[in-house]
C-alpha atoms as a PDB file:
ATOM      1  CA  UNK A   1     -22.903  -5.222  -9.029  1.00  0.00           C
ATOM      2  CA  UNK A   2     -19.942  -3.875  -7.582  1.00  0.00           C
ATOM      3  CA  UNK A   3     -19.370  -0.684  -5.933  1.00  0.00           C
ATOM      4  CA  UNK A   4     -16.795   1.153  -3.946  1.00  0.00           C
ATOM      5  CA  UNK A   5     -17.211   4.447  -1.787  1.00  0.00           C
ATOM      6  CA  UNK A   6     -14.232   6.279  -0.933  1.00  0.00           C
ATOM      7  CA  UNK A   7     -12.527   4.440   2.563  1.00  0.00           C
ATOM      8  CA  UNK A   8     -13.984   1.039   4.325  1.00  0.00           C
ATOM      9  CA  UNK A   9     -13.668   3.956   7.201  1.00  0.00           C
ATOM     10  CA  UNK A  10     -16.168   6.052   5.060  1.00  0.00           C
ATOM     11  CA  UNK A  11     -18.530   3.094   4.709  1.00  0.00           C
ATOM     12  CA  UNK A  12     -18.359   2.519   8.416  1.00  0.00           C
ATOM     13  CA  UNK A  13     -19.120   6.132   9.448  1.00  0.00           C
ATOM     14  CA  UNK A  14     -21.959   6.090   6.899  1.00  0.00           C
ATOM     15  CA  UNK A  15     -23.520   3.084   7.925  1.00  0.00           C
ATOM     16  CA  UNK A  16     -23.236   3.909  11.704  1.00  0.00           C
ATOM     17  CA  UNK A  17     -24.633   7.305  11.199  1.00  0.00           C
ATOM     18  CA  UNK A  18     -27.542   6.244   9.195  1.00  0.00           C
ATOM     19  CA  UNK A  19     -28.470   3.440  11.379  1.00  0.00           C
ATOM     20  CA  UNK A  20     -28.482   1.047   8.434  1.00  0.00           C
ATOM     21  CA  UNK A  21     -26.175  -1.815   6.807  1.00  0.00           C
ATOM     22  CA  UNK A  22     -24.073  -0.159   3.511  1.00  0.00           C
ATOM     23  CA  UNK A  23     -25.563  -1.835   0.596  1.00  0.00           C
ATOM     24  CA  UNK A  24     -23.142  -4.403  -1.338  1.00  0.00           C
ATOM     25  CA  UNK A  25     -22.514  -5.026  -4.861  1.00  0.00           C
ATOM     26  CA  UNK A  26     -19.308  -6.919  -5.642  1.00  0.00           C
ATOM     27  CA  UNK A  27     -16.277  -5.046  -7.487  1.00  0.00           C
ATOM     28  CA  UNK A  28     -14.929  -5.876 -10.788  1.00  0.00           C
ATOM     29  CA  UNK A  29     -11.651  -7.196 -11.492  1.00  0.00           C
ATOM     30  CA  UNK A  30      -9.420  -5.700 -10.813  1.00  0.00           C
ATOM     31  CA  UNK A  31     -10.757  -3.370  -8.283  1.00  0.00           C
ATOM     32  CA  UNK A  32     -10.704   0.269  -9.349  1.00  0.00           C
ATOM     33  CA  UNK A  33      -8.137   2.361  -7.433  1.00  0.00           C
ATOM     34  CA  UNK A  34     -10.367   5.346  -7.187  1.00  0.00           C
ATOM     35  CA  UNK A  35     -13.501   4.338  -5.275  1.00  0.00           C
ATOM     36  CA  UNK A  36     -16.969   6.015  -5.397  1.00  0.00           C
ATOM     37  CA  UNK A  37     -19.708   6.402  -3.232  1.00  0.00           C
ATOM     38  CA  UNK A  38     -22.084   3.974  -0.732  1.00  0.00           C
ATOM     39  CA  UNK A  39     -23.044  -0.300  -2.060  1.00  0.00           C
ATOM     40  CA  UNK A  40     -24.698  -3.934  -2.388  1.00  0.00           C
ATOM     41  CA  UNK A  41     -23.237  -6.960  -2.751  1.00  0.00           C
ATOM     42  CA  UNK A  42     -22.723  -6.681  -6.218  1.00  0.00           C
ATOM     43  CA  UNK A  43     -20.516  -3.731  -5.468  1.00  0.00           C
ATOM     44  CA  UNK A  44     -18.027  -4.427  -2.327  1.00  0.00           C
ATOM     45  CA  UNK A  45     -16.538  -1.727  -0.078  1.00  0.00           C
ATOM     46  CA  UNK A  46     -12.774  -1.446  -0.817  1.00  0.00           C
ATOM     47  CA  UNK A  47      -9.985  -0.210   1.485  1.00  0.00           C
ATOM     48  CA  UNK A  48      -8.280   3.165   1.061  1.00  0.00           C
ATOM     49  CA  UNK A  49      -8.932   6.161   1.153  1.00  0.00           C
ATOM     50  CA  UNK A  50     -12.325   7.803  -0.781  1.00  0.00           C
ATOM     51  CA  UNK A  51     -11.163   9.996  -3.570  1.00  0.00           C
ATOM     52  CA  UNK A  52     -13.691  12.334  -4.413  1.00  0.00           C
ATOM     53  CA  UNK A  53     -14.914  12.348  -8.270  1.00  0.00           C
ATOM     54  CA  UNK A  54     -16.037  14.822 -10.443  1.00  0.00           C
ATOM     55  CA  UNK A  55     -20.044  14.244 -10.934  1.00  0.00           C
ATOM     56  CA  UNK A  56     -19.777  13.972 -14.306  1.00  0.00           C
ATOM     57  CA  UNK A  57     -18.159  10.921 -14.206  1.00  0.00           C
ATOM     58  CA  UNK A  58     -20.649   9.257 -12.210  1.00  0.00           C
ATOM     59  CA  UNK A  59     -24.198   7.920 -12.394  1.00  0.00           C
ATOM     60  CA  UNK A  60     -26.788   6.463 -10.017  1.00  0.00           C
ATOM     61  CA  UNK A  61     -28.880   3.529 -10.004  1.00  0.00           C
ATOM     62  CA  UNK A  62     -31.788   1.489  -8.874  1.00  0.00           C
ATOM     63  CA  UNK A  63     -31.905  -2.497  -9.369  1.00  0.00           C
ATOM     64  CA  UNK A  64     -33.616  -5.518  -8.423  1.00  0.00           C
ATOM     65  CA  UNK A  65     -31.541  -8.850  -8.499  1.00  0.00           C
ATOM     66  CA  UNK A  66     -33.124 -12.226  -9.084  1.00  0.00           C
ATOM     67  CA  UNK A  67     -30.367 -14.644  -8.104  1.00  0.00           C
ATOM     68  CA  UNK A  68     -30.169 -18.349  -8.423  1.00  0.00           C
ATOM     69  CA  UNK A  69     -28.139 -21.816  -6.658  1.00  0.00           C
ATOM     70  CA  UNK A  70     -24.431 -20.992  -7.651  1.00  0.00           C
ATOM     71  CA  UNK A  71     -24.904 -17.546  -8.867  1.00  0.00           C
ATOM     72  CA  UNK A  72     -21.951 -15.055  -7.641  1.00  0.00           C
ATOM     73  CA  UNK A  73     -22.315 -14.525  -3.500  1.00  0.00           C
ATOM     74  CA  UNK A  74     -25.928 -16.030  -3.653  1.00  0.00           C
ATOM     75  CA  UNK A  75     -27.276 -16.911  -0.211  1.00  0.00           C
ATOM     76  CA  UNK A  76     -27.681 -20.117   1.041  1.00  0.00           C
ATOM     77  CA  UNK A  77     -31.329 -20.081   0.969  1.00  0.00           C
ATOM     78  CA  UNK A  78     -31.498 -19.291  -2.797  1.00  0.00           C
ATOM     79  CA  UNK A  79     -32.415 -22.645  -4.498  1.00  0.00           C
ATOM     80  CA  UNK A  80     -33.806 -21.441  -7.579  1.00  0.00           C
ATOM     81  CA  UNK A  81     -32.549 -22.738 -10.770  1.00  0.00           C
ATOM     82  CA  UNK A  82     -30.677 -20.363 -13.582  1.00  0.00           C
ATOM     83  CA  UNK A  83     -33.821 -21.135 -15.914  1.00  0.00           C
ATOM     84  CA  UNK A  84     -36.030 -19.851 -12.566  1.00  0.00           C
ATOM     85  CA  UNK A  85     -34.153 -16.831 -12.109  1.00  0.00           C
ATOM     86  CA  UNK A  86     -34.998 -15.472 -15.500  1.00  0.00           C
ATOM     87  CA  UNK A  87     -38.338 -16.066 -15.429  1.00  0.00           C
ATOM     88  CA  UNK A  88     -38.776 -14.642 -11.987  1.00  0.00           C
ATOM     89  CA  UNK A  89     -36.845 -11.425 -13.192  1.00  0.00           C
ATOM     90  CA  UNK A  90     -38.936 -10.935 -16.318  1.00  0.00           C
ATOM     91  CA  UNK A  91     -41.899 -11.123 -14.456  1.00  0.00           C
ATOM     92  CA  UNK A  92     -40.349  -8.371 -12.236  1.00  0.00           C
ATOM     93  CA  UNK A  93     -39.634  -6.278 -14.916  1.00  0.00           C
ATOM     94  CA  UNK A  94     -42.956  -6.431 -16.279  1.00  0.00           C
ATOM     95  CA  UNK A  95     -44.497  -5.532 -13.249  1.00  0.00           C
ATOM     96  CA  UNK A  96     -42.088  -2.306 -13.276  1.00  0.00           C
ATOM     97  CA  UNK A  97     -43.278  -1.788 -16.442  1.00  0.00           C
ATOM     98  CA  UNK A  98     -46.959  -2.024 -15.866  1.00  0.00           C
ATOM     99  CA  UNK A  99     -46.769   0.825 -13.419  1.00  0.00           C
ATOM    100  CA  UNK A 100     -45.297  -1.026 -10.397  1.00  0.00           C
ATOM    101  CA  UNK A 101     -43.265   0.803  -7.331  1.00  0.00           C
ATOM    102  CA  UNK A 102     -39.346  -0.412  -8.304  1.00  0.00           C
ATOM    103  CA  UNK A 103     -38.509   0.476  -4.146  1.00  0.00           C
ATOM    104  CA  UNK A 104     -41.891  -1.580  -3.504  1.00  0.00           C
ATOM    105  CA  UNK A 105     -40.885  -4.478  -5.750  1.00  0.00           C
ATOM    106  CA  UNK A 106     -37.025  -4.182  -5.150  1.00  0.00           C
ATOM    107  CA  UNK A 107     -37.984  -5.045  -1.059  1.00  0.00           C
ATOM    108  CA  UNK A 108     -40.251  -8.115  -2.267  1.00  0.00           C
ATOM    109  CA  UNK A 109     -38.169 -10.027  -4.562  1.00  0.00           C
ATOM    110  CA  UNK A 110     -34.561  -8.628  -4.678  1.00  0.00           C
ATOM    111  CA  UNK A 111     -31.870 -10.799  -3.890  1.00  0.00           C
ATOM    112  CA  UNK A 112     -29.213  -7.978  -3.176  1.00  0.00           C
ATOM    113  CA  UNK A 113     -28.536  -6.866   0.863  1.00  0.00           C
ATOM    114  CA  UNK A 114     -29.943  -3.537  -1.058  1.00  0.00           C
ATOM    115  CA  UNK A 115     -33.733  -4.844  -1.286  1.00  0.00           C
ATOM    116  CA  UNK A 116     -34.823  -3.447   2.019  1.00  0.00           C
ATOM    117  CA  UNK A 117     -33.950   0.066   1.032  1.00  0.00           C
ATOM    118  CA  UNK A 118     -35.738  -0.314  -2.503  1.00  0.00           C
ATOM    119  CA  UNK A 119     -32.398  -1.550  -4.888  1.00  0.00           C
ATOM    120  CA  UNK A 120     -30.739   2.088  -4.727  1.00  0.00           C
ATOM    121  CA  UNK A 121     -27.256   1.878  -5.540  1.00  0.00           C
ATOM    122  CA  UNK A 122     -27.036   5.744  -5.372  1.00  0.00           C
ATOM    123  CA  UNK A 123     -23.982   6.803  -7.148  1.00  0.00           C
ATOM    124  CA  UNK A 124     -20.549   5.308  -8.593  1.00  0.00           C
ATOM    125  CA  UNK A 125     -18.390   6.189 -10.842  1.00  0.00           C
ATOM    126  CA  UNK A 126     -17.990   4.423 -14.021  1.00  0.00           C
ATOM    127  CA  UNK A 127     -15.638   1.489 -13.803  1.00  0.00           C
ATOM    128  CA  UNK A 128     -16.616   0.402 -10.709  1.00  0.00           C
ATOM    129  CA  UNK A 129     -19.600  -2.180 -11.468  1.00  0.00           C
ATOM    130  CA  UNK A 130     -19.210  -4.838 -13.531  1.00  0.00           C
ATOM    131  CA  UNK A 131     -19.237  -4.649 -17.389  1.00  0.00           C
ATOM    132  CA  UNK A 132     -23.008  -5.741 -18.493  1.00  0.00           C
ATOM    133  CA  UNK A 133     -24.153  -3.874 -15.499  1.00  0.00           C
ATOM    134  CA  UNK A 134     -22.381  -0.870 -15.930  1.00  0.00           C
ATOM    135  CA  UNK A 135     -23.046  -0.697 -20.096  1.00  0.00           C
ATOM    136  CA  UNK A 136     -26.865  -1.526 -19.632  1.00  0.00           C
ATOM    137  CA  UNK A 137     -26.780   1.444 -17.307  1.00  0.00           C
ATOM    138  CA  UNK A 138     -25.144   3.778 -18.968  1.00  0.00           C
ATOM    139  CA  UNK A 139     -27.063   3.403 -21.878  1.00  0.00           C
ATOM    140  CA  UNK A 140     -30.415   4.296 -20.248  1.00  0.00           C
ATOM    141  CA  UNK A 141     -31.928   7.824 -19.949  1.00  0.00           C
ATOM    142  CA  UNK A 142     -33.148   9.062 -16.632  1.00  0.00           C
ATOM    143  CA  UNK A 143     -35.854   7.137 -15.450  1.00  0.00           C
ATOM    144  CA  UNK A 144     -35.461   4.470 -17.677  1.00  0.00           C
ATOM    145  CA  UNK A 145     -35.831   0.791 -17.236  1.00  0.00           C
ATOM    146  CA  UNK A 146     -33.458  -1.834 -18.728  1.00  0.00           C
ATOM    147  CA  UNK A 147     -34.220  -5.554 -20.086  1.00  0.00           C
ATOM    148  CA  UNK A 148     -33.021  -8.521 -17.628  1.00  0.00           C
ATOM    149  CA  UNK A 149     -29.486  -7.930 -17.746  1.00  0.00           C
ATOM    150  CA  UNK A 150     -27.164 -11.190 -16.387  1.00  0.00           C
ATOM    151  CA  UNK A 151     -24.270 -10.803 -14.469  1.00  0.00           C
ATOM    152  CA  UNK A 152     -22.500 -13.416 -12.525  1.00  0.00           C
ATOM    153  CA  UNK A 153     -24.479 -12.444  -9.415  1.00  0.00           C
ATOM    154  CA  UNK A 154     -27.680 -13.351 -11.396  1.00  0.00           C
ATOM    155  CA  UNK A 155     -30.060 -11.717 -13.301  1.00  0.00           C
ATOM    156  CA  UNK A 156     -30.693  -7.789 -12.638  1.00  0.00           C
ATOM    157  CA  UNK A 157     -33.988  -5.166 -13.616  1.00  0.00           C
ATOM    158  CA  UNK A 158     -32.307  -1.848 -13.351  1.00  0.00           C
ATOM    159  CA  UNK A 159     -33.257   1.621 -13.480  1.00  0.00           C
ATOM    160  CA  UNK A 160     -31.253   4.794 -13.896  1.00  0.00           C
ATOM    161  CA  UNK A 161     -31.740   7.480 -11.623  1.00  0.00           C
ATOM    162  CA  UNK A 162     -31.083  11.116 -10.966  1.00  0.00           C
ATOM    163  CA  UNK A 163     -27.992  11.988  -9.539  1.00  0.00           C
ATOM    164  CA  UNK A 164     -27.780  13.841  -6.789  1.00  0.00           C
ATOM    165  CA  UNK A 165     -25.058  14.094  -4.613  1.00  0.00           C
ATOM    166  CA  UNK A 166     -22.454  16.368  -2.211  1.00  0.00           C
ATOM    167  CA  UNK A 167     -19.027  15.774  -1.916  1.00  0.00           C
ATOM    168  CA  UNK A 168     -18.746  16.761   1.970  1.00  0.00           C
ATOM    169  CA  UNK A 169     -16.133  17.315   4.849  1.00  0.00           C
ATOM    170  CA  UNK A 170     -17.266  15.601   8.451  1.00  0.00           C
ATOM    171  CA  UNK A 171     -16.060  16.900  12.331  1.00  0.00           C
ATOM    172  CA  UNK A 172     -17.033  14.423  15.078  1.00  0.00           C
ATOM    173  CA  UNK A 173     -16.901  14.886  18.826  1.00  0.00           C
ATOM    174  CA  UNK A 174     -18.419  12.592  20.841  1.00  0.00           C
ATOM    175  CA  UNK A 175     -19.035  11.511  24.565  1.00  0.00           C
ATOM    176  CA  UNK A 176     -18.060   8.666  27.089  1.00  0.00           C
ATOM    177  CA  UNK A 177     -21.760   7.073  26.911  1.00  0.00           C
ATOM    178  CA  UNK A 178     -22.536   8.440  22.897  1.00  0.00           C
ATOM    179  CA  UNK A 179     -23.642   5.735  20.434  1.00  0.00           C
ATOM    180  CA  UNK A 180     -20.570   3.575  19.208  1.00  0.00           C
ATOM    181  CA  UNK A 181     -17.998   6.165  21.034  1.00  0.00           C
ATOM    182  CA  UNK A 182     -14.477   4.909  20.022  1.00  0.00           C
ATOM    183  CA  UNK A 183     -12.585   3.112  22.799  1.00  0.00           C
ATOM    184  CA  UNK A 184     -10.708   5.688  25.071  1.00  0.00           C
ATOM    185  CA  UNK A 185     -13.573   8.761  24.796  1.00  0.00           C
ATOM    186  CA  UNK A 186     -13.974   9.420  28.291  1.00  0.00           C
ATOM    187  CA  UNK A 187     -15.319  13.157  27.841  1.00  0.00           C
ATOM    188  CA  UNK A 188     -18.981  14.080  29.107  1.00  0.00           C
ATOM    189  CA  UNK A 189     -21.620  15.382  27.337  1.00  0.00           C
ATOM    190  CA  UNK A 190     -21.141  18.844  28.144  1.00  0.00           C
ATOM    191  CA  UNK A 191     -17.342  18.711  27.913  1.00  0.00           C
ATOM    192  CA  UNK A 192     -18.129  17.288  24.140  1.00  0.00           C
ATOM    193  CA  UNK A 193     -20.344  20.124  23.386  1.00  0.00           C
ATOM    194  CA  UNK A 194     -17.674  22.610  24.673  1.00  0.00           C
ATOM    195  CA  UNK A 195     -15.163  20.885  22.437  1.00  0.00           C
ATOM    196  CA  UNK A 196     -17.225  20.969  18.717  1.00  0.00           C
ATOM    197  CA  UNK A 197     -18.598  24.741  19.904  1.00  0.00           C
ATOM    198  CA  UNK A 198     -14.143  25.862  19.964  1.00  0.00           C
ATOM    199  CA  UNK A 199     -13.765  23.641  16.569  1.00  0.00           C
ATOM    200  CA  UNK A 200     -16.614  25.727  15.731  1.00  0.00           C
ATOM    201  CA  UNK A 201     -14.982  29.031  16.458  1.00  0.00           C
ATOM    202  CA  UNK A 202     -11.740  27.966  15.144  1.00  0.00           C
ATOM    203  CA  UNK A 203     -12.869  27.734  11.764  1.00  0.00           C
ATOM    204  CA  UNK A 204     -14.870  30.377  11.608  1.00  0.00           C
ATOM    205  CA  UNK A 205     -11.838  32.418  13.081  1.00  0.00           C
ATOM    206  CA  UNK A 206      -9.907  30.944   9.554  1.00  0.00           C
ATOM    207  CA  UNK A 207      -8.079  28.160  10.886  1.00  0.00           C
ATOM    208  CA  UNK A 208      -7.561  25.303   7.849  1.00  0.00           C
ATOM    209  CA  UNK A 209     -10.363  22.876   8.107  1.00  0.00           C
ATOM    210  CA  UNK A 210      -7.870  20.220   7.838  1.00  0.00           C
ATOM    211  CA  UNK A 211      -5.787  21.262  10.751  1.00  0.00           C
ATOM    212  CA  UNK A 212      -9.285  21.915  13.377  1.00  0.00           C
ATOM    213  CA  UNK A 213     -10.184  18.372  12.349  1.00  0.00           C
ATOM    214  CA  UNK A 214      -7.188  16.812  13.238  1.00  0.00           C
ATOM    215  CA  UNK A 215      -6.792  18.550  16.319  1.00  0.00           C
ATOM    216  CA  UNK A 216     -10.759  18.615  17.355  1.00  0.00           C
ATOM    217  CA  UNK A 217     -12.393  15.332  15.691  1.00  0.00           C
ATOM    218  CA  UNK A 218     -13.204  11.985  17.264  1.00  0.00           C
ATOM    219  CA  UNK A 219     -14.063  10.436  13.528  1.00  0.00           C
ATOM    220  CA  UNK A 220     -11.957   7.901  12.001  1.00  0.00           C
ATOM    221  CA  UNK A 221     -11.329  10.225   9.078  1.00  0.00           C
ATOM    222  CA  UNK A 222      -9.476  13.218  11.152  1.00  0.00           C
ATOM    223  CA  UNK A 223      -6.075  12.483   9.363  1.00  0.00           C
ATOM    224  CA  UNK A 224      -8.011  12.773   5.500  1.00  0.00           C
ATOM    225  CA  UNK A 225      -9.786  15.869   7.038  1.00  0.00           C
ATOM    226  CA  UNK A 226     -12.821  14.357   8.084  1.00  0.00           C
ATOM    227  CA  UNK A 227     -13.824  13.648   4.003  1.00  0.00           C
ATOM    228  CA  UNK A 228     -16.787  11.856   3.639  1.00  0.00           C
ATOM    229  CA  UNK A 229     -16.591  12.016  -0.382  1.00  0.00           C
ATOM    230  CA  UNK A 230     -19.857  11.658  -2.185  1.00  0.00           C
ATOM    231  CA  UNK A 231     -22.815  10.652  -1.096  1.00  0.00           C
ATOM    232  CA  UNK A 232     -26.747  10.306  -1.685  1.00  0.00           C
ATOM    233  CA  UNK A 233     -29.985  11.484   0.503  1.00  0.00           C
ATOM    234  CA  UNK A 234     -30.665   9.097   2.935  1.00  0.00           C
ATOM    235  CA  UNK A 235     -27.249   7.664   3.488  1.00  0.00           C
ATOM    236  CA  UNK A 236     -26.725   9.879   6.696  1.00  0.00           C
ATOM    237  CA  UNK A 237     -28.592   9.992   9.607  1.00  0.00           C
ATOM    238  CA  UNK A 238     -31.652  12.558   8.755  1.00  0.00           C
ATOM    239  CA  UNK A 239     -30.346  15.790  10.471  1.00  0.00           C
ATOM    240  CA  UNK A 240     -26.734  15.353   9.091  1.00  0.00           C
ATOM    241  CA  UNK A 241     -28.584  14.506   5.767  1.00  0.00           C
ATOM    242  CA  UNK A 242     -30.682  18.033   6.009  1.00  0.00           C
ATOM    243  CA  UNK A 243     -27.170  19.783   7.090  1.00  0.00           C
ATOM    244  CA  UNK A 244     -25.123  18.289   4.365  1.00  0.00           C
ATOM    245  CA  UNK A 245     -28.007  19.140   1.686  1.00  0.00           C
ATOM    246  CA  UNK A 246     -28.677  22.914   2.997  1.00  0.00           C
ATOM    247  CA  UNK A 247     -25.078  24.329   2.633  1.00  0.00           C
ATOM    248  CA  UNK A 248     -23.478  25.941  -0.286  1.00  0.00           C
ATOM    249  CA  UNK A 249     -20.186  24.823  -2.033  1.00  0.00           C
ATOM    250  CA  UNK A 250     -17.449  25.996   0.640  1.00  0.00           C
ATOM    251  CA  UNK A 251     -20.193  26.934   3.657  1.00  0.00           C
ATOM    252  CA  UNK A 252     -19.681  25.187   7.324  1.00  0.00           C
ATOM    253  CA  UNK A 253     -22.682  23.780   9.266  1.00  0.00           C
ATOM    254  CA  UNK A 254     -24.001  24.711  12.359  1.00  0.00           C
ATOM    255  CA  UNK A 255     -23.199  22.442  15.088  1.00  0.00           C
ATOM    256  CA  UNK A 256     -25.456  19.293  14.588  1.00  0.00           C
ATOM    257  CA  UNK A 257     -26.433  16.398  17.289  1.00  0.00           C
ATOM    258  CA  UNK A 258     -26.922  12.790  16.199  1.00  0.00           C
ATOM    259  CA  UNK A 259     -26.873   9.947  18.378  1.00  0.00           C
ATOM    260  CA  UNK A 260     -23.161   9.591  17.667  1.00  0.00           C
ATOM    261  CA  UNK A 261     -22.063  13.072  19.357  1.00  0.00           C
ATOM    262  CA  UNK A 262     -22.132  16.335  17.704  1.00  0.00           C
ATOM    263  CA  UNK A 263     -20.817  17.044  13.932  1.00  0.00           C
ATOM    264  CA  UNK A 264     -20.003  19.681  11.877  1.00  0.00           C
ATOM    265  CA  UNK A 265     -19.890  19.674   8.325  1.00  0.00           C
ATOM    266  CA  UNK A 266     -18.204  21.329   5.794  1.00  0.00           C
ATOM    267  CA  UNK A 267     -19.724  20.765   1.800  1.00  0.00           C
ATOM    268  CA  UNK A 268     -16.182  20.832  -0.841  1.00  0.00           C
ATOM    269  CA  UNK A 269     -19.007  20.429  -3.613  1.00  0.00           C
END
């Protein structure tokens, strides 16, 4: 599968803030200009900026992949034949089918880097997977579970999901001795919290959100305005995640500490 969120810099700040690896699904050729949201190795990260899409366009997804020796970006330690694969994927399926957990089964026998999470793809917009993936997924209702669908990566169960997303702006000021602090931060603690509590003010005094993040923000986005485009539960760390969730279309966050330094958020949608 293949998958692009918005900027390799979004994909970055997503995975360090959630503490875990950005799933990865290859892209399709050619790569779509307008990237979507998180990935697995069927969908890979491109670079640019993250150009936030309208929901309608997009979908979500859940899938396990059974790959096989020479399938598309197969680990070395895959030996399995082509003829293996398929069985071993239609067994999944039936187990799915029969009742079975898709997260629980995704972890035991998925072949993507987005097993350990339970196969969620979250969501992308269509055009960025490839073809039989993409079709077999957008002909599913909510919920629903597809037949073993092969791509070059191997052979795939998938199930559609619920989308659910926010489209979200993202204000970073961190300390010397913060988690992953970029190269040159030399500000304490308490210097950092003074900092994000004037960004603070400053917007809610009516300054352009825009202009406080480029003055204010230690992120990697400043000069896009901190935009994080679209993303799913669970691919922040938990109290951004609750902050990003909790505000209405327009409203600012709180200030918010992670291990990473303190954040404020702004939802666009």
């Amino acid at each position: 599968m293949i998958r692009f969120p918005r900027a390799f810099a979004v994909v970055v700040l997503l995975a360090a803030c959630s503490g875990d690896e950005t799933p990865t699904l290859p892209p399709v050729e050619p790569p779509p200009a307008t990237p979507a949201a998180p990935m697995s190795a069927i969908a890979a990260p491109v670079a640019g900026p993250r150009v936030p899409a309208a929901t309608s366009a997009r979908m979500a997804a859940s899938h396990i992949l059974v790959a096989y020796a020479g399938s598309l970006k197969a680990l070395p330690n895959v030996t399995r034949s082509r003829e293996e694969a398929i069985a071993r994927a239609n067994e999944v399926r039936a187990k799915v089918l029969a009742g079975g957990d898709f997260a629980g089964l995704a972890k035991q026998y998925s072949d993507d880097s987005t097993g350990p999470r339970g196969g969620s793809l979250g969501g992308f917009m269509a055009g960025t997977m490839v073809e039989p993936f993409e079709k077999a997924t957008q002909a599913l209702p909510v919920g629903g579970v597809s037949e073993v669908v092969d791509t070059p990566f191997g052979f795939h169960v998938i199930r559609r999901d619920a989308l659910t997303e926010v489209h979200a702006k993202h204000l970073l000021v961190t300390w010397t001795d913060a988690e992953r602090a970029p190269a040159g931060v030399t500000r304490s603690k308490a210097e950092a919290k003074a900092r994000i509590e004037e960004a603070a003010a400053a917007v809610a005094a009516g300054t352009p959100w825009a202009e406080v993040v480029r003055k204010y923000s230690d992120g990697p986005l400043k000069e896009d305005g901190g935009d994080l485009g679209w993303f799913g539960p669970g691919q922040l760390a938990p109290m951004l995640d609750a902050a990003a969730f909790d505000l209405d279309i327009g409203a600012t966050s709180a200030v918010v500490e992670s291990p990473r330094g303190f954040h404020i958020l702004q939802r666009a949608e």
